[in-house]
C-alpha atoms as a PDB file:
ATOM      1  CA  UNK A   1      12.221  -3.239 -10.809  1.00  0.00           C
ATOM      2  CA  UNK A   2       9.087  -4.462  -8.802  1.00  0.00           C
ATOM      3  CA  UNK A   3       6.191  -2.717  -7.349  1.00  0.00           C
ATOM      4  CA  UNK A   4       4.160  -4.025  -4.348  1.00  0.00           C
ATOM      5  CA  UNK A   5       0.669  -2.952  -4.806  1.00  0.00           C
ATOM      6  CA  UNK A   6      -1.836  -2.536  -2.446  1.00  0.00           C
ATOM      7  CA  UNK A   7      -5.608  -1.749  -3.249  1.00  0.00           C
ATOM      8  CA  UNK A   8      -7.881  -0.825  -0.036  1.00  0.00           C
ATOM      9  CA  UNK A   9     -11.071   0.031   0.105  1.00  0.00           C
ATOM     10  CA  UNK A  10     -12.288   1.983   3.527  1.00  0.00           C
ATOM     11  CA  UNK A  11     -15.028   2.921   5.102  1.00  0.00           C
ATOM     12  CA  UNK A  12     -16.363   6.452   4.423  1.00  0.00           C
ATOM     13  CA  UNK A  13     -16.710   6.299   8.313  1.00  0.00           C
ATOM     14  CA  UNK A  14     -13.069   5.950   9.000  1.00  0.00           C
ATOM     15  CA  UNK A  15     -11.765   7.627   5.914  1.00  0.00           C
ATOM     16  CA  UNK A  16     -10.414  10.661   6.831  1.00  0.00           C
ATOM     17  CA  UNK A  17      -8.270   9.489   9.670  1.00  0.00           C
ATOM     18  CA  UNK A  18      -6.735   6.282   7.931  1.00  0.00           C
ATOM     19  CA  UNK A  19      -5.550   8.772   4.559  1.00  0.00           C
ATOM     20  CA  UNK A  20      -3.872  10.788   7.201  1.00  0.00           C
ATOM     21  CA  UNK A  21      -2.954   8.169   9.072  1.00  0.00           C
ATOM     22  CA  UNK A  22      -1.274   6.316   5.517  1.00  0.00           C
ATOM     23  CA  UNK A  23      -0.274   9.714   4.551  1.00  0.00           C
ATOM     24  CA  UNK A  24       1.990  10.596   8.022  1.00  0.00           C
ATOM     25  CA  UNK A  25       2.840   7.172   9.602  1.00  0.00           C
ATOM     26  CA  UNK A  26       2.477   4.301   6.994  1.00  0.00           C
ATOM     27  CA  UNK A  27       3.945   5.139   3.937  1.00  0.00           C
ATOM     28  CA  UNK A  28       6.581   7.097   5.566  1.00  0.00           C
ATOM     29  CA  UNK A  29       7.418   3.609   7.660  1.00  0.00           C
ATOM     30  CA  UNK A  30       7.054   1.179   4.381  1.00  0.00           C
ATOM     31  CA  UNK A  31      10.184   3.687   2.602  1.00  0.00           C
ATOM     32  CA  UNK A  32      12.340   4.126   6.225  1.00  0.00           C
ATOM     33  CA  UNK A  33      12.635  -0.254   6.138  1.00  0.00           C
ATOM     34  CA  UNK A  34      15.274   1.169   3.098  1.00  0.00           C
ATOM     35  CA  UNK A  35      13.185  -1.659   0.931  1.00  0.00           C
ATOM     36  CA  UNK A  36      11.674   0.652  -1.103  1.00  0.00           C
ATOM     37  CA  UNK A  37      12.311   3.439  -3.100  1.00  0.00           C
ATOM     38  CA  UNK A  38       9.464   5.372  -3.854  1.00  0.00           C
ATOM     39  CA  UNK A  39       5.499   5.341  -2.844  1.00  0.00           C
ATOM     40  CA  UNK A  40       2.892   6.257  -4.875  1.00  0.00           C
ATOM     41  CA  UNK A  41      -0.092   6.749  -3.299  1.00  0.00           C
ATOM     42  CA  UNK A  42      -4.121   6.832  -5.775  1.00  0.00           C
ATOM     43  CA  UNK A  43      -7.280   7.155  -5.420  1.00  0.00           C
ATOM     44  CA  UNK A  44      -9.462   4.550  -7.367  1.00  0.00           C
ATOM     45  CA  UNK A  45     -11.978   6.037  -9.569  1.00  0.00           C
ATOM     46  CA  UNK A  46     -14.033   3.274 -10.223  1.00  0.00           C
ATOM     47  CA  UNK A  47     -16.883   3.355  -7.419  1.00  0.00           C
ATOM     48  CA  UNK A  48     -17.255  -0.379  -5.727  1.00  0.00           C
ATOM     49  CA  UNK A  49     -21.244  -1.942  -5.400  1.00  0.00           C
ATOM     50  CA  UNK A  50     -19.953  -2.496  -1.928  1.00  0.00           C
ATOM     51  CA  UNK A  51     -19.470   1.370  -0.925  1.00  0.00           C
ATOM     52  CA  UNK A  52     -16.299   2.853   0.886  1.00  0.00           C
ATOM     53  CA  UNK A  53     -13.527   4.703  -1.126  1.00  0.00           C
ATOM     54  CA  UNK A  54     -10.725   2.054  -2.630  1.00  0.00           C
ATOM     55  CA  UNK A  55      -7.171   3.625  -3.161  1.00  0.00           C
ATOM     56  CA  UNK A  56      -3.778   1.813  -4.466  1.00  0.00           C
ATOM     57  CA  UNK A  57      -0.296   2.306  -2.734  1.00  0.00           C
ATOM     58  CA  UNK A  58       2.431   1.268  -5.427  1.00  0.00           C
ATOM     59  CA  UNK A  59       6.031   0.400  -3.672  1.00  0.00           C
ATOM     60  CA  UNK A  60       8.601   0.279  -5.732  1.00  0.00           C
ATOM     61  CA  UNK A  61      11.896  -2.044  -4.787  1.00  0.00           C
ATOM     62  CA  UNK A  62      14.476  -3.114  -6.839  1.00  0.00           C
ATOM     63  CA  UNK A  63      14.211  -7.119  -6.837  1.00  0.00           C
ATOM     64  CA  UNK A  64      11.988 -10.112  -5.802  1.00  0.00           C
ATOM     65  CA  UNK A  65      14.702 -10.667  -3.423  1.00  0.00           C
ATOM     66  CA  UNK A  66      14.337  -7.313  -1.494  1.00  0.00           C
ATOM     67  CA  UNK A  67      10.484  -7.666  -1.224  1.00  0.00           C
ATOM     68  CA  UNK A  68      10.899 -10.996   0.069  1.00  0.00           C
ATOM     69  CA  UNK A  69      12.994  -9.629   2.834  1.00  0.00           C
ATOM     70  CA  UNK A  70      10.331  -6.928   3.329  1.00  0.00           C
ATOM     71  CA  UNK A  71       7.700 -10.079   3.947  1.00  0.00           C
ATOM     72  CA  UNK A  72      10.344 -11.524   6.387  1.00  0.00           C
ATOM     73  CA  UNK A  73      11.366  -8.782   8.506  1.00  0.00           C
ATOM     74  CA  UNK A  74       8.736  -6.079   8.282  1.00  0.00           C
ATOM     75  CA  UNK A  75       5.476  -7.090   7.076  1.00  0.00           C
ATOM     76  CA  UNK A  76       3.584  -8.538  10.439  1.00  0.00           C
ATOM     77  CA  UNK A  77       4.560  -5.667  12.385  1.00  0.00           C
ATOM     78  CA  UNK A  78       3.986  -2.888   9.747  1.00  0.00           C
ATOM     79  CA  UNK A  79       0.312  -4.773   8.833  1.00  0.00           C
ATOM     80  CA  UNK A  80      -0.278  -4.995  13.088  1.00  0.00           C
ATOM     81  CA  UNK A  81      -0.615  -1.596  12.859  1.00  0.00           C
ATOM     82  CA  UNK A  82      -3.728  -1.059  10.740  1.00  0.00           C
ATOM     83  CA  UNK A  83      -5.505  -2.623  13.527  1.00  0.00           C
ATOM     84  CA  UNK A  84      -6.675   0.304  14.454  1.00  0.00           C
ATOM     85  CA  UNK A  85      -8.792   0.066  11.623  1.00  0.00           C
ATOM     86  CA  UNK A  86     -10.039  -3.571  11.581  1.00  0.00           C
ATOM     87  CA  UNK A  87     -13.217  -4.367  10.464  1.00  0.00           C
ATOM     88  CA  UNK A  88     -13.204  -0.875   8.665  1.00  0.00           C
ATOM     89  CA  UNK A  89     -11.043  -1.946   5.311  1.00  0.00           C
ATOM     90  CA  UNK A  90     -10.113  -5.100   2.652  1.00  0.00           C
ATOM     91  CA  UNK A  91      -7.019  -4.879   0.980  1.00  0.00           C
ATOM     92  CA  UNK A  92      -5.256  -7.326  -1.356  1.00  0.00           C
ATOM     93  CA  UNK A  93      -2.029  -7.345  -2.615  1.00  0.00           C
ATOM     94  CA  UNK A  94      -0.240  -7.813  -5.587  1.00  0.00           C
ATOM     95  CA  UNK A  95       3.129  -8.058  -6.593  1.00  0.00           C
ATOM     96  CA  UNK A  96       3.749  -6.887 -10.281  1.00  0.00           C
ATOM     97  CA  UNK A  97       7.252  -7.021 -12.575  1.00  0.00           C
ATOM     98  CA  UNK A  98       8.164  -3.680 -14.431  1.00  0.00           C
ATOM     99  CA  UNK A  99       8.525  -5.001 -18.010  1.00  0.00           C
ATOM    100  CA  UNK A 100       9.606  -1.612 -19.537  1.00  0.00           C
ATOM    101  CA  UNK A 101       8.907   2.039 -18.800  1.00  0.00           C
ATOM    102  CA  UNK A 102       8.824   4.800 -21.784  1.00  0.00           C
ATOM    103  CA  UNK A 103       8.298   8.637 -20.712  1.00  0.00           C
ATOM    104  CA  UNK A 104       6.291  10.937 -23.224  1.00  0.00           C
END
């Protein structure tokens, strides 16, 4: 199992509307490209030097192979749409490899 991570910090003035906006229209597109099972969606409780409110969106697929095929066929258009809030957020990505998982 993989997990695409994404870590975003946004504006305070733009915050409300992009968590909703994540909440009903971009997570719910990332899971219907069938590439990824699950979404989990947390806040960051560190606070940054450079203000705003940071949050990280964990996707969970299966394989390299099917995240590779999200970066072919859905990633431009799916990122296009957080135009909306350009200038307003930095993200950065990461891709990380599920080594084991144990449930307490």
């Amino acid at each position: 199992m993989y997990i695409y991570n994404v870590t975003i910090n946004i504006e305070e003035t733009v915050h409300d509307e992009w968590l909703i906006w994540m909440q009903q229209e971009h997570i719910p597109e990332m899971l219907a490209t069938g590439k990824f099972s699950k979404a989990l969606l947390s806040k960051v409780l560190v606070e940054e030097e450079m203000g705003g409110v940071t949050y990280s969106v964990q996707y969970t697929t299966t394989n390299k192979e099917t995240l590779q095929k999200y970066y072919d066929e859905n990633a431009d258009a799916l990122r296009a749409k957080s135009n909306r809030f350009a200038g307003k957020f930095v993200a950065f990505r990461t891709e990380l490899e599920i080594v084991s998982e144990q449930n307490g």
